[in-house]
Protein backbone atom coordinates (compact mmCIF):
# COMPACT_ATOMS: atom_id res chain seq x y z
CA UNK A 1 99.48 97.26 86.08
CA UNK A 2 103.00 96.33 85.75
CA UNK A 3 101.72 93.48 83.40
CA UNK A 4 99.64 95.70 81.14
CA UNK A 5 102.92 97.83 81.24
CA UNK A 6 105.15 95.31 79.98
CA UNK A 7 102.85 94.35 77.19
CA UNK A 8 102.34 98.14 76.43
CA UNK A 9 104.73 100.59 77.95
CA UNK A 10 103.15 103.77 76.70
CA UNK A 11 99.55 103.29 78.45
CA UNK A 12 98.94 106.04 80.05
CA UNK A 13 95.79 105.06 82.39
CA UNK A 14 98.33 102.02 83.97
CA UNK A 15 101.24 104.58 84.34
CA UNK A 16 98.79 106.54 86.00
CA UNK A 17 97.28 103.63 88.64
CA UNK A 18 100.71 102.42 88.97
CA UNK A 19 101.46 105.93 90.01
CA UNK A 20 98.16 105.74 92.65
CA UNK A 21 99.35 102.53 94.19
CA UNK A 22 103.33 103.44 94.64
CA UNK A 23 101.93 106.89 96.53
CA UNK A 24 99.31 104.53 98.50
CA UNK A 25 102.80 102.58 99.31
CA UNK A 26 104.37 105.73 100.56
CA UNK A 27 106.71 106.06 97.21
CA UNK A 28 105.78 109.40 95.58
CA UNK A 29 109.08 109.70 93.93
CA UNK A 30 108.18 106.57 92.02
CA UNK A 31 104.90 107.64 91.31
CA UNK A 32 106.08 110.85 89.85
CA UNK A 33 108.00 109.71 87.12
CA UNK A 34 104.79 107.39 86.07
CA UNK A 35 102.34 110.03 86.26
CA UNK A 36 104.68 112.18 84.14
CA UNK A 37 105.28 109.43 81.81
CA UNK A 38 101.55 109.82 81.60
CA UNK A 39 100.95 112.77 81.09
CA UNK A 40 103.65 113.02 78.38
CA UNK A 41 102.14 110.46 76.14
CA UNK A 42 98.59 111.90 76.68
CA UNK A 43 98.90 115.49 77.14
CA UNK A 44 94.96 116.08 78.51
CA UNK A 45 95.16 113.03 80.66
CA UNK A 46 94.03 115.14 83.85
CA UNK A 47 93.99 112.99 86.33
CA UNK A 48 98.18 112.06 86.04
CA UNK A 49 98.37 116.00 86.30
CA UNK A 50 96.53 115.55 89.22
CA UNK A 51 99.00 113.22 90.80
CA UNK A 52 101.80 115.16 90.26
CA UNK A 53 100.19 117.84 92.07
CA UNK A 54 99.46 115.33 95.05
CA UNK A 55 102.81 113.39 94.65
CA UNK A 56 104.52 116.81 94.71
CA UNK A 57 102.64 118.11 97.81
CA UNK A 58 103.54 114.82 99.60
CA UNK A 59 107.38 115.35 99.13
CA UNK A 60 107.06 119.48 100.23
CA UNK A 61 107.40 120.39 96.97
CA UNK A 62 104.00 122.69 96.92
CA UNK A 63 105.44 125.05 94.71
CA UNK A 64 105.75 122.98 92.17
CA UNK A 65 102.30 121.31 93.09
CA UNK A 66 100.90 124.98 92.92
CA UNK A 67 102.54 125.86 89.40
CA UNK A 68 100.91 122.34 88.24
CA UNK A 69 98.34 122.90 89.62
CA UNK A 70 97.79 126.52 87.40
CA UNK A 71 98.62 125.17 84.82
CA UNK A 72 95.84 122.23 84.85
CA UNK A 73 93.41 125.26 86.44
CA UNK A 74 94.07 127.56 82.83
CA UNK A 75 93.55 124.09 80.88
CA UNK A 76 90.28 122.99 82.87
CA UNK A 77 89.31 125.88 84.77
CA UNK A 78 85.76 123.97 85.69
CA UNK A 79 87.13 120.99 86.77
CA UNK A 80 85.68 119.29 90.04
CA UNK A 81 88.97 118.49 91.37
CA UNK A 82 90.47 121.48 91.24
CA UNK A 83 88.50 122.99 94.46
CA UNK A 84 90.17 119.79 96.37
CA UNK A 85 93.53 120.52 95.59
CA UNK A 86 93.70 123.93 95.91
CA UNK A 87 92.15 123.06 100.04
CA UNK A 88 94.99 120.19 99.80
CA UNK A 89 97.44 122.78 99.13
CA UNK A 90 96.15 125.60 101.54
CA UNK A 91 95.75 123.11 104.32
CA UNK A 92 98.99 124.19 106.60
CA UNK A 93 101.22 121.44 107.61
């Protein structure tokens, strides 16, 4: 991904599975920033808003992951996801 990146900064789907491998790594701060990059350039690109949710909810920021998680629920309130965050969420620590 970081090749595809260098050739063309602004691709969302590699920001995005750049994002999925620095959270696999244990760097969610990293993978923030990608998967907001993301979601910047493509503004329906669900599954970056995704990761923020789960990027946020591994730092302890779930009210932030909650609020993103609204937000994506008003935009794509049938989405198949959605159920699996909002357990993710629930789920006490």
């Amino acid at each position: 991904y970081a090749e595809a990146l260098r050739i063309l900064p602004d691709y969302p789907e590699a920001l995005h599975n750049l994002g999925n491998l620095l959270r696999r790594r244990g760097e969610p701060a990293r993978a923030l920033e990608l998967y907001r990059r993301a979601l910047e350039l493509q503004p329906e690109f669900l599954p970056a808003a995704f990761g923020i949710v789960g990027g946020l909810h591994e730092l302890h920021r779930d009210d932030e992951a909650r609020a993103m998680l609204a937000q994506i629920a008003q935009r794509a309130p049938n989405h198949p996801w959605l159920a699996a965050h909002e357990a993710l969420l629930a789920k006490p620590r």
